[in-house]
C-alpha atoms as a PDB file:
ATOM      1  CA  UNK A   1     147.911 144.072 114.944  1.00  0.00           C
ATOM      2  CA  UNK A   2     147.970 142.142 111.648  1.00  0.00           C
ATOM      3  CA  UNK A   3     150.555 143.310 109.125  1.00  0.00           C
ATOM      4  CA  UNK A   4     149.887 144.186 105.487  1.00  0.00           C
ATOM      5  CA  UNK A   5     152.232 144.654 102.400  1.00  0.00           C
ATOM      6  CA  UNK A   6     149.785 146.335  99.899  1.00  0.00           C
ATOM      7  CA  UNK A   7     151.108 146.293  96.541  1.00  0.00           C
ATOM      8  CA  UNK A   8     149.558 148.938  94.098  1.00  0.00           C
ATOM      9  CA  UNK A   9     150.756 151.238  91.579  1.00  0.00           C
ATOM     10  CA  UNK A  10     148.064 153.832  91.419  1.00  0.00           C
ATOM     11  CA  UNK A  11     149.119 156.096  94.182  1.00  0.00           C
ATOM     12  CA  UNK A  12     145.555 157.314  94.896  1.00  0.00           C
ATOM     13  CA  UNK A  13     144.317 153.784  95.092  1.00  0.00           C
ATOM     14  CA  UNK A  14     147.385 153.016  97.454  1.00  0.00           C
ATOM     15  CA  UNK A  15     146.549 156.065  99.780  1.00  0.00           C
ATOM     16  CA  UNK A  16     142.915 154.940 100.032  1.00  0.00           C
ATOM     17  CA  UNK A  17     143.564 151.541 100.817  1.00  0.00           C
ATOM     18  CA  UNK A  18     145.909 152.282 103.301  1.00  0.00           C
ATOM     19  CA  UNK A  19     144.062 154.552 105.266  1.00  0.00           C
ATOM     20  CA  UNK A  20     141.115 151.730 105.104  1.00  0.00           C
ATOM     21  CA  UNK A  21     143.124 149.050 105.990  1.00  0.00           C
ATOM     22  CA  UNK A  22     144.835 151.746 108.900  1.00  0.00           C
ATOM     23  CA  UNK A  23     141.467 152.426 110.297  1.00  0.00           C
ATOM     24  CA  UNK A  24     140.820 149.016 110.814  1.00  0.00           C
ATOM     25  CA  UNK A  25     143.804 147.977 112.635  1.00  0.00           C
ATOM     26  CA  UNK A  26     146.205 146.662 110.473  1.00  0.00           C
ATOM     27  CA  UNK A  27     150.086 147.889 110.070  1.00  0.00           C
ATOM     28  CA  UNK A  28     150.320 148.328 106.324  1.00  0.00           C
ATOM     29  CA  UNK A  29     153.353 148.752 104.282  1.00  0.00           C
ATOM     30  CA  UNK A  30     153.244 149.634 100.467  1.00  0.00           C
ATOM     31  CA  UNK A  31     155.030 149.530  97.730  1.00  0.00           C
ATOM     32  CA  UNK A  32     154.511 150.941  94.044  1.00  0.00           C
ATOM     33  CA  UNK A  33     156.383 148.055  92.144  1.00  0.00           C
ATOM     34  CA  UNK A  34     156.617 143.826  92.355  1.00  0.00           C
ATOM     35  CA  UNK A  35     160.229 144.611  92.406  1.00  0.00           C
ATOM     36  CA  UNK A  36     159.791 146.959  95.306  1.00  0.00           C
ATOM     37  CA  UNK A  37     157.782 144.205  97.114  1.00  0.00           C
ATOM     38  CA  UNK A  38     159.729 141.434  96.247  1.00  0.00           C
ATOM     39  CA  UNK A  39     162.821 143.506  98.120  1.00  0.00           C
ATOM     40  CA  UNK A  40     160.936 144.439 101.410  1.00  0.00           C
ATOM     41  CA  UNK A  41     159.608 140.807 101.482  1.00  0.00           C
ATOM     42  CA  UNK A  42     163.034 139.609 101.666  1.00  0.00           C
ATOM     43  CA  UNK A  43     164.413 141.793 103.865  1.00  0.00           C
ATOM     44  CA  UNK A  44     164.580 141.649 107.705  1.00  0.00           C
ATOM     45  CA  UNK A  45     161.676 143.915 107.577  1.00  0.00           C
ATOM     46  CA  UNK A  46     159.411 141.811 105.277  1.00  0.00           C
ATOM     47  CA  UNK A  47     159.412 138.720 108.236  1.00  0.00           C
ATOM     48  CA  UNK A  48     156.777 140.970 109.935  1.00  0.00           C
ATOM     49  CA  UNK A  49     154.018 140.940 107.055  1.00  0.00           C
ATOM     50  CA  UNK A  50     151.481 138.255 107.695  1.00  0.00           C
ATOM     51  CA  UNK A  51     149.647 138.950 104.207  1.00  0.00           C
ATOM     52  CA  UNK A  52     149.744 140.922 100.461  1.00  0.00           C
ATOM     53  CA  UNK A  53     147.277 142.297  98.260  1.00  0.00           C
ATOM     54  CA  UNK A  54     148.853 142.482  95.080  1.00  0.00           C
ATOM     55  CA  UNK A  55     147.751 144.317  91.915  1.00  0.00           C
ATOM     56  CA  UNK A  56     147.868 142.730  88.480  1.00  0.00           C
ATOM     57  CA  UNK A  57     148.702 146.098  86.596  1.00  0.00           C
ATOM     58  CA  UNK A  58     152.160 146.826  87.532  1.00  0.00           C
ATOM     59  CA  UNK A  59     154.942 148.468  86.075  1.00  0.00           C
ATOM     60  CA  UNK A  60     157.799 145.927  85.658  1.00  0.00           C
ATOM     61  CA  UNK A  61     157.466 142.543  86.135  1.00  0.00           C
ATOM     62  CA  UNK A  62     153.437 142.007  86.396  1.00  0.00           C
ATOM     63  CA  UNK A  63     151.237 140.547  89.486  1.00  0.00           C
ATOM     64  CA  UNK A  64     151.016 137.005  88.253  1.00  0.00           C
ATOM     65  CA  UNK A  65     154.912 137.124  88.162  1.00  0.00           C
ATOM     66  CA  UNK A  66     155.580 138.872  91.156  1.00  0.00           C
ATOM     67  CA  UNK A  67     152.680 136.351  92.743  1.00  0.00           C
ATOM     68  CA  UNK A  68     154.932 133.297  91.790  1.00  0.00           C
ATOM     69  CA  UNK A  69     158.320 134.586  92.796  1.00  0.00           C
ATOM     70  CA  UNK A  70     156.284 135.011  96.689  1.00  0.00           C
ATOM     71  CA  UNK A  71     154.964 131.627  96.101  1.00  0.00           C
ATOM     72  CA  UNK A  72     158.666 130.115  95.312  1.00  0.00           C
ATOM     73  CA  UNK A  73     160.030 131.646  98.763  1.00  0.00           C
ATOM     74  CA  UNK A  74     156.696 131.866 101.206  1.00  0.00           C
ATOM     75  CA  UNK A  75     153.703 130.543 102.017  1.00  0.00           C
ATOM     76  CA  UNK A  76     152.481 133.447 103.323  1.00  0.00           C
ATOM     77  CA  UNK A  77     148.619 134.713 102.030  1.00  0.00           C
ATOM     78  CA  UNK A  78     148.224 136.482  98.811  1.00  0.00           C
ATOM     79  CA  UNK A  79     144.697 138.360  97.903  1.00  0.00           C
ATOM     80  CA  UNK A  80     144.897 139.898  94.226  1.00  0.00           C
ATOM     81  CA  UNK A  81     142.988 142.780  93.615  1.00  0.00           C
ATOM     82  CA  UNK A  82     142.457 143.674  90.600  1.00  0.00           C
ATOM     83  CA  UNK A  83     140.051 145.183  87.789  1.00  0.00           C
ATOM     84  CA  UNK A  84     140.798 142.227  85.775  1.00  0.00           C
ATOM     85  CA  UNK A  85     138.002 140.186  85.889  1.00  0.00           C
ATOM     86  CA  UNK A  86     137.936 137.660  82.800  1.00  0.00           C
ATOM     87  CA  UNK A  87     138.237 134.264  83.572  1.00  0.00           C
ATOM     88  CA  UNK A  88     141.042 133.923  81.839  1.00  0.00           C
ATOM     89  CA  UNK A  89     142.603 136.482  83.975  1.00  0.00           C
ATOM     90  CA  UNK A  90     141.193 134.962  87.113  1.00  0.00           C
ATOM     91  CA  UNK A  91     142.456 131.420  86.471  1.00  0.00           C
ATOM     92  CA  UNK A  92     145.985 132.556  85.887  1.00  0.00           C
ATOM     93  CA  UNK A  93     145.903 134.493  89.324  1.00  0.00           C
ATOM     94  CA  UNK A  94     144.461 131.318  91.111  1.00  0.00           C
ATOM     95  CA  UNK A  95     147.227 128.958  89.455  1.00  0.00           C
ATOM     96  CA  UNK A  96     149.821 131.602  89.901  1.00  0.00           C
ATOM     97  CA  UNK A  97     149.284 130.655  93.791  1.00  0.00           C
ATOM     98  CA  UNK A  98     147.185 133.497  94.746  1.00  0.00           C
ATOM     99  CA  UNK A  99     145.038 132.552  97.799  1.00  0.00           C
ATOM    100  CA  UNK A 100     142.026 134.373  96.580  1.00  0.00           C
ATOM    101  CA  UNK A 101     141.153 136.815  93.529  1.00  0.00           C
ATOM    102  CA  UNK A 102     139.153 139.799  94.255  1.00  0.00           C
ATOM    103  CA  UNK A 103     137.798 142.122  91.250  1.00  0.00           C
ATOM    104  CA  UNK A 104     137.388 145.797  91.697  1.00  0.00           C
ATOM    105  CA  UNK A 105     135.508 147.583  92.283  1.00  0.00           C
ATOM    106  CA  UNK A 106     134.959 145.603  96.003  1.00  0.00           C
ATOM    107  CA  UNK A 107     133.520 147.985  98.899  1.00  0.00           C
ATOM    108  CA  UNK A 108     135.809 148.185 101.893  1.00  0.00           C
ATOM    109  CA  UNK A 109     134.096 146.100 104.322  1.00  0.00           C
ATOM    110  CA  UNK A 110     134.197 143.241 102.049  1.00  0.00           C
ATOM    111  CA  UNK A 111     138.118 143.573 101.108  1.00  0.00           C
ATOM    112  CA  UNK A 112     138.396 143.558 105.177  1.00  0.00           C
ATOM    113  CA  UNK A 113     136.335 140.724 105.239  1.00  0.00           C
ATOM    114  CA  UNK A 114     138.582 138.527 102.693  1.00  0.00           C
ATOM    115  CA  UNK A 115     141.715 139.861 104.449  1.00  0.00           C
ATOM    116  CA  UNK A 116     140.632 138.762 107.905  1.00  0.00           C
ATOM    117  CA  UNK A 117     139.339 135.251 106.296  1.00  0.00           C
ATOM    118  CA  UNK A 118     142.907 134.911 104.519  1.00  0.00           C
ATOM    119  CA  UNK A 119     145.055 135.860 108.152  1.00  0.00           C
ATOM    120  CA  UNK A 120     142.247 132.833 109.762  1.00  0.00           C
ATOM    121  CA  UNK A 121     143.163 130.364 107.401  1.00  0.00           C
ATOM    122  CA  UNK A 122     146.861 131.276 107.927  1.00  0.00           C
ATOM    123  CA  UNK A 123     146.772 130.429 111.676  1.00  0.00           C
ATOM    124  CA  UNK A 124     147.938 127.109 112.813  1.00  0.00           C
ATOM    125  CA  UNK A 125     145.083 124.785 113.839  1.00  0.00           C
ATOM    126  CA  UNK A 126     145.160 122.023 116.847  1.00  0.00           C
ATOM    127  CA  UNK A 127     145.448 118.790 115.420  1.00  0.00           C
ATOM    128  CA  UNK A 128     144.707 115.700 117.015  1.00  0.00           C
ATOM    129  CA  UNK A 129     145.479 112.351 116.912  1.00  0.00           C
ATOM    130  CA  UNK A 130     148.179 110.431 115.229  1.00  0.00           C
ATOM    131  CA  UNK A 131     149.483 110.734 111.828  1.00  0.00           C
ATOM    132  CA  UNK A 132     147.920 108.766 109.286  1.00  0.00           C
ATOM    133  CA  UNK A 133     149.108 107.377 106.104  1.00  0.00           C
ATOM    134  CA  UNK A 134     147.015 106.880 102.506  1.00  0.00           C
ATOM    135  CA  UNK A 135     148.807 104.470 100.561  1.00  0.00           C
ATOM    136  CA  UNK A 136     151.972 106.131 100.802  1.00  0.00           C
ATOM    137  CA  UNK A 137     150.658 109.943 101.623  1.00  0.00           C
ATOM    138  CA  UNK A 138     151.247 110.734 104.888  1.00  0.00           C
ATOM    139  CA  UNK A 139     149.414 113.277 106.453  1.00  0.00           C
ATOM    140  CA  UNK A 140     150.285 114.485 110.351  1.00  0.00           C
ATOM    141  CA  UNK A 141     147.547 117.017 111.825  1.00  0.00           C
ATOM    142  CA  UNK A 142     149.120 117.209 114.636  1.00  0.00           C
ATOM    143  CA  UNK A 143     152.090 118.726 113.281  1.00  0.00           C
ATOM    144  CA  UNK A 144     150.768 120.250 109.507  1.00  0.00           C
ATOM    145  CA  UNK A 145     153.373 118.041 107.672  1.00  0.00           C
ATOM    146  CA  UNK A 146     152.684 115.920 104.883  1.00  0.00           C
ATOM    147  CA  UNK A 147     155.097 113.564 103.465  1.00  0.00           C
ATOM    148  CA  UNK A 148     155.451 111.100 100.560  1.00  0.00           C
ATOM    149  CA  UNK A 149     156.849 107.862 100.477  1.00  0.00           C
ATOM    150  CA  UNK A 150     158.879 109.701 103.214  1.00  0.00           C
ATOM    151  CA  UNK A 151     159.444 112.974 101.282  1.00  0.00           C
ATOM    152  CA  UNK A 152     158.568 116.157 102.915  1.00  0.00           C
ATOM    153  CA  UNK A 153     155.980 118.183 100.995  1.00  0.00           C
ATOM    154  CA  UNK A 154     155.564 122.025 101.240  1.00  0.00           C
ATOM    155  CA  UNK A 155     151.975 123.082 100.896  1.00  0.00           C
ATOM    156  CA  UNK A 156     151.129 126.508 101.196  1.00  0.00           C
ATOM    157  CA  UNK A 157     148.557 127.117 103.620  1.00  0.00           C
ATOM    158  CA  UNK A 158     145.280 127.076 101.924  1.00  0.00           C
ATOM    159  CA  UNK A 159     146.271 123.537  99.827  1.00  0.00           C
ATOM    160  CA  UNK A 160     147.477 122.287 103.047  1.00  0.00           C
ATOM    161  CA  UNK A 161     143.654 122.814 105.063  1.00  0.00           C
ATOM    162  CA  UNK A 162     142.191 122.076 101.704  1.00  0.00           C
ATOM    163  CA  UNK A 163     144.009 118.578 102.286  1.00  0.00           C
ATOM    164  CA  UNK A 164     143.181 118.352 105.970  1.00  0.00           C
ATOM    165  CA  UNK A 165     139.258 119.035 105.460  1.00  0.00           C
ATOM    166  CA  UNK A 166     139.096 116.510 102.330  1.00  0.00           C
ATOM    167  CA  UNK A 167     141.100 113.556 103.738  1.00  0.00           C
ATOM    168  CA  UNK A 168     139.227 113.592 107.268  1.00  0.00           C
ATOM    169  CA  UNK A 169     136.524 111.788 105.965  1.00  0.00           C
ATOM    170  CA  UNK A 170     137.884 109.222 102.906  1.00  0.00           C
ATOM    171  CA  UNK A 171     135.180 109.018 100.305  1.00  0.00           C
ATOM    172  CA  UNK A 172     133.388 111.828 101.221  1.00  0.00           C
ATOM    173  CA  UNK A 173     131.785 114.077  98.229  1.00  0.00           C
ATOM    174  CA  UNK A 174     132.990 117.971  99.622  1.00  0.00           C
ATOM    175  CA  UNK A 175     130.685 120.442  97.360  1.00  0.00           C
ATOM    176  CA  UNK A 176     133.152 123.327  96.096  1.00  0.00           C
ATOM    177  CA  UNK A 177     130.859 125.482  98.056  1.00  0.00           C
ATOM    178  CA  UNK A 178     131.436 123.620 101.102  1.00  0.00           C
ATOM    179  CA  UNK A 179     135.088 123.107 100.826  1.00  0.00           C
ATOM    180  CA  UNK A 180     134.667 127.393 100.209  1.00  0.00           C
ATOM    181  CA  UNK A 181     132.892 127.702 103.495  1.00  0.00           C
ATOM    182  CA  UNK A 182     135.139 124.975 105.932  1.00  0.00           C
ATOM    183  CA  UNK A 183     138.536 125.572 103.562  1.00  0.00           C
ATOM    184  CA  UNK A 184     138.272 129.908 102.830  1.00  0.00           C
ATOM    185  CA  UNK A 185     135.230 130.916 105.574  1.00  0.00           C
ATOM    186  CA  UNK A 186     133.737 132.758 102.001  1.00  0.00           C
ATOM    187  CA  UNK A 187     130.386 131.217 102.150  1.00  0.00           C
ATOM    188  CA  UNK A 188     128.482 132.699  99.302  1.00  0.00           C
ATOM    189  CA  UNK A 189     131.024 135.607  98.809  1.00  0.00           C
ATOM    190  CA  UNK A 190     133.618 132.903  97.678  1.00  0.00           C
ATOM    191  CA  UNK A 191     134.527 132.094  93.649  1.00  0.00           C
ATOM    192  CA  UNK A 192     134.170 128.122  92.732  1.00  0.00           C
ATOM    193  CA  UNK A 193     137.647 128.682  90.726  1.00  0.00           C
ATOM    194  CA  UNK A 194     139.162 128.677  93.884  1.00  0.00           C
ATOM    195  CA  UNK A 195     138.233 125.398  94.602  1.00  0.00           C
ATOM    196  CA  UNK A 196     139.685 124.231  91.576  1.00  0.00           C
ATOM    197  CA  UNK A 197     142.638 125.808  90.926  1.00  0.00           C
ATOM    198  CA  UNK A 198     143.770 124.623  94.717  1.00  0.00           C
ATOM    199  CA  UNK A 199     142.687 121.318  93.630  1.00  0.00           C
ATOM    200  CA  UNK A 200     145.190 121.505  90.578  1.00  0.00           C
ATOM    201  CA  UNK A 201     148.052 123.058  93.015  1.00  0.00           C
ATOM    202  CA  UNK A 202     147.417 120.270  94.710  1.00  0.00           C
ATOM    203  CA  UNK A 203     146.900 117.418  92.554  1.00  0.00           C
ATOM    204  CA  UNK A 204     150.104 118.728  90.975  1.00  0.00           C
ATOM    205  CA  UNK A 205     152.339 118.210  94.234  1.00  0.00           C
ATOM    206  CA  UNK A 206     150.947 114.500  95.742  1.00  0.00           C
ATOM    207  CA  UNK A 207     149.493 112.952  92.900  1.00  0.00           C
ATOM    208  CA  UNK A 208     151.898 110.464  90.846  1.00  0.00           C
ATOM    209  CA  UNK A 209     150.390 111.529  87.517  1.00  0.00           C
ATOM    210  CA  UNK A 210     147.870 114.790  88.020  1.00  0.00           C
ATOM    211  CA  UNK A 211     145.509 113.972  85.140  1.00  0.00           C
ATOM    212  CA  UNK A 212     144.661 110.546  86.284  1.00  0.00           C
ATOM    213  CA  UNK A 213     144.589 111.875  90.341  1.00  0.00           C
ATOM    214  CA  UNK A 214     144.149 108.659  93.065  1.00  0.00           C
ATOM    215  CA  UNK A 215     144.051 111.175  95.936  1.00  0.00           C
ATOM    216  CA  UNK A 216     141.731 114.133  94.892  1.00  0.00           C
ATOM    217  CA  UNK A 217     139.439 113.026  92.887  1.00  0.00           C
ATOM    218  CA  UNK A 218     136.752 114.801  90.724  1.00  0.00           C
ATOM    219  CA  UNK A 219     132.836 113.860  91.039  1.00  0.00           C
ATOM    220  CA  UNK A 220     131.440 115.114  87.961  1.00  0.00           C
ATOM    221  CA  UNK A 221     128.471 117.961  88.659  1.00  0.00           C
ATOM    222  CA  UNK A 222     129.215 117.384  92.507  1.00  0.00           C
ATOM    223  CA  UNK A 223     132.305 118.275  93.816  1.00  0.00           C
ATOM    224  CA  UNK A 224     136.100 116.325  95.337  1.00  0.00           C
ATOM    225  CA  UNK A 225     136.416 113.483  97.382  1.00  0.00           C
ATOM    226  CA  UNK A 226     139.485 112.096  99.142  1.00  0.00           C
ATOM    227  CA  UNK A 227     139.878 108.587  97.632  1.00  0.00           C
ATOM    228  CA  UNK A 228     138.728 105.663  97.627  1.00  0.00           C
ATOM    229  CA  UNK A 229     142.607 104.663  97.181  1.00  0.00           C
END
């Protein structure tokens, strides 16, 4: 059974979500504050939750903050939920190193939906093969590690399969909407930001210099390839 911290202020918006998430199988703990959730997460208690949806609107220190202080310590999935739906807003959340960014109001089955997607891309996949290495980028799918010139990298999850899917085929043009189906399972239900602010997370942890990227590249009105290097 799939466990859920649910981070969310509004106490009747808390209760609801709970029982939703309850009713469809998932162990859910809450908590009304970042600093609340930043405490369980750490605790001996907090190694059992597999996922958060975090609200922006928090008293204390906000969502995008309490977002980055996970990301420091865990790669474990973050969904934002939120009301805040500007793009402004939404490209903060992504860069913060939310895994996706949901805008209320959503229905129920669909927040189930981009939970269940979140805990799929958060299980290990079978890699094959031998490790490979791109001018210096080494990339093991055997055993999820990526290195640099020998130095371990730590991607979170969704950068990390975002990596795996664009790399297995050097030169290949990935749309954003089909890195959103292979990379997120979103299909049509998935935002193109999140494409791109992975792409930045990314760029900004194996690329040399970021804005002039020899790995991820950009194809103007198309999508990201890996390479040529």
């Amino acid at each position: 059974m799939p466990h859920v911290l649910l981070i969310e202020d509004d106490a009747s918006v808390r209760d609801g979500m709970e029982l939703v998430l309850r009713r469809h199988q998932y162990e859910v703990d809450v908590a009304s504050t970042g600093e609340e959730a930043l405490d369980l997460l750490d605790s001996p208690e907090g190694e059992r939750i597999e996922l958060v949806v975090l609200d922006l609107m928090l008293p204390g220190i906000s969502g995008f903050e309490v977002c980055r202080r996970i990301r420091a310590r865990s790669t474990i999935p973050v969904i934002m939920l939120t009301a805040r739906g500007a793009d402004h807003d939404v490209v903060v959340g992504l860069e913060s190193g939310a895994d996706d960014y949901v805008v209320k109001p959503v229905t129920a089955p669909v927040l189930e939906a981009r939970i269940r997607a979140a805990l799929r891309r958060a299980e290990p996949t079978t890699g094959s093969g031998p490790g490979e290495n791109h001018a210096g980028l080494a990339i093991d799918r055997a055993g999820l590690t990526v290195t640099k010139h020998g130095t371990p990298i730590a991607l979170p999850r969704s950068e990390l399969r975002l990596l795996l899917e664009l790399s297995v085929s050097p030169g290949r043009v990935f749309s954003r909407e089909q890195l959103l189906e292979s990379v997120w399972d979103h299909g049509f239900l998935g935002d193109p930001r999140l494409v791109d602010a992975a792409v930045a997370r990314l760029r900004a942890k194996i690329e040399d210099v970021p804005a002039r990227p020899r790995f991820i590249q950009t194809v103007r009105g198309f999508g990201y390839r890996f390479g040529p290097l």
